[in-house]
Protein backbone atom coordinates (compact mmCIF):
# COMPACT_ATOMS: atom_id res chain seq x y z
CA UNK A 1 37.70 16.51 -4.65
CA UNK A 2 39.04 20.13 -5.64
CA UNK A 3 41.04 22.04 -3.28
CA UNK A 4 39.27 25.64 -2.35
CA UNK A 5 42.42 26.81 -0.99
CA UNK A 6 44.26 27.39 2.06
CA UNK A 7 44.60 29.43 5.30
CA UNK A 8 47.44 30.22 7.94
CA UNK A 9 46.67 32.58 10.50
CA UNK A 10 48.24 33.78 13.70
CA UNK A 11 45.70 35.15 16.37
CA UNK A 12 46.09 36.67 19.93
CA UNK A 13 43.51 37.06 22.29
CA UNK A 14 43.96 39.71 24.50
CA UNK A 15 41.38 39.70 27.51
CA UNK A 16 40.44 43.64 28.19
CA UNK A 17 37.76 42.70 30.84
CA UNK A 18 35.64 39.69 31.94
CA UNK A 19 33.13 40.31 29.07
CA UNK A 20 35.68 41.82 26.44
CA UNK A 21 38.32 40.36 24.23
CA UNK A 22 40.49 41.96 21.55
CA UNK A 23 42.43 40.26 18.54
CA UNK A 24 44.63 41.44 16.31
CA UNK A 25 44.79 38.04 13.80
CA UNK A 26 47.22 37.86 10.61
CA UNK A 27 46.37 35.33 8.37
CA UNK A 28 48.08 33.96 4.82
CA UNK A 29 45.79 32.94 2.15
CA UNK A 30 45.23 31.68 -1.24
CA UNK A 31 41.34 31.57 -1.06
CA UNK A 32 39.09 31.29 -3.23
CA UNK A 33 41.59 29.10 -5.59
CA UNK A 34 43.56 31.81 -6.16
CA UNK A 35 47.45 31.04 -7.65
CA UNK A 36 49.03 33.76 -5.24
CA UNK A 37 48.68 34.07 -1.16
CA UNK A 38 47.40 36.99 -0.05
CA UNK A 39 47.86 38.64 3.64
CA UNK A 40 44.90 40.10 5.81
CA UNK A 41 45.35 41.85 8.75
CA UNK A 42 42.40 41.91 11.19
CA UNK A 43 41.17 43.27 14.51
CA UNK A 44 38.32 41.77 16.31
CA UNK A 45 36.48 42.34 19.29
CA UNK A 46 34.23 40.06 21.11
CA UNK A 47 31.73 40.67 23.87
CA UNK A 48 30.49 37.69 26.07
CA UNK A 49 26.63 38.42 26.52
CA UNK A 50 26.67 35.72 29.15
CA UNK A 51 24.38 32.37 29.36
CA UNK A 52 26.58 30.83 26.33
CA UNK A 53 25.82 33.91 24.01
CA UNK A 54 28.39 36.34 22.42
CA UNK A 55 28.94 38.84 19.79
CA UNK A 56 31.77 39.54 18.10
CA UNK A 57 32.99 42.51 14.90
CA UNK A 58 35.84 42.28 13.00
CA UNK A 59 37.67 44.62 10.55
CA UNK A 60 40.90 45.21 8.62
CA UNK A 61 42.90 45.33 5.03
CA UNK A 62 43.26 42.61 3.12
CA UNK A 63 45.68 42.53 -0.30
CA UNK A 64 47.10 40.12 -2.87
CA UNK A 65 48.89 42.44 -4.97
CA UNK A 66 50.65 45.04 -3.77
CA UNK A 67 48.76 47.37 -6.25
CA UNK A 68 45.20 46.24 -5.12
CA UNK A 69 43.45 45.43 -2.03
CA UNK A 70 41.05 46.76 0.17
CA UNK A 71 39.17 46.63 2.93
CA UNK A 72 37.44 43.50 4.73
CA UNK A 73 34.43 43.47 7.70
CA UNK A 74 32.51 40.99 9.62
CA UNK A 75 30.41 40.33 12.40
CA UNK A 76 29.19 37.15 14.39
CA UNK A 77 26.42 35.99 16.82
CA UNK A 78 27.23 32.53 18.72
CA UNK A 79 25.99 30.27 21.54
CA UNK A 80 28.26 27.72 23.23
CA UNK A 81 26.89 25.05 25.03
């Protein structure tokens, strides 16, 4: 078994409304395999759509060096039952 890498991460959520959550997240990593950590810092807000359903974006900087880096984006669909 190889090892892909790690992750440490510190997240907050921060409830806006009853539907609405913001989360700044900092998170300390050497994926993929990489022989240095690098640190991304990310925002994300998530939107409950109700009946189990929610939606969520997510944006920010990551960097490994402190000559490179750039910027990272997401977004995410899910249904909890």
């Amino acid at each position: 078994i190889q090892t892909f890498g790690s992750r440490f991460f510190s997240r907050m959520d921060v409830v806006v409304t009853d539907n609405v959550t913001v989360a700044p997240i900092v998170e300390v990593t050497n994926m993929p395999s990489a022989e240095k950590y690098g640190v991304r810092l990310l925002g994300e807000v998530a939107l409950d759509l109700g009946g189990g359903f929610s939606t969520a974006v997510r944006g920010g900087y990551q960097a490994r060096l402190a000559t490179s880096g750039g910027p990272s984006a997401g977004a995410t669909i899910s249904y909890a039952f």
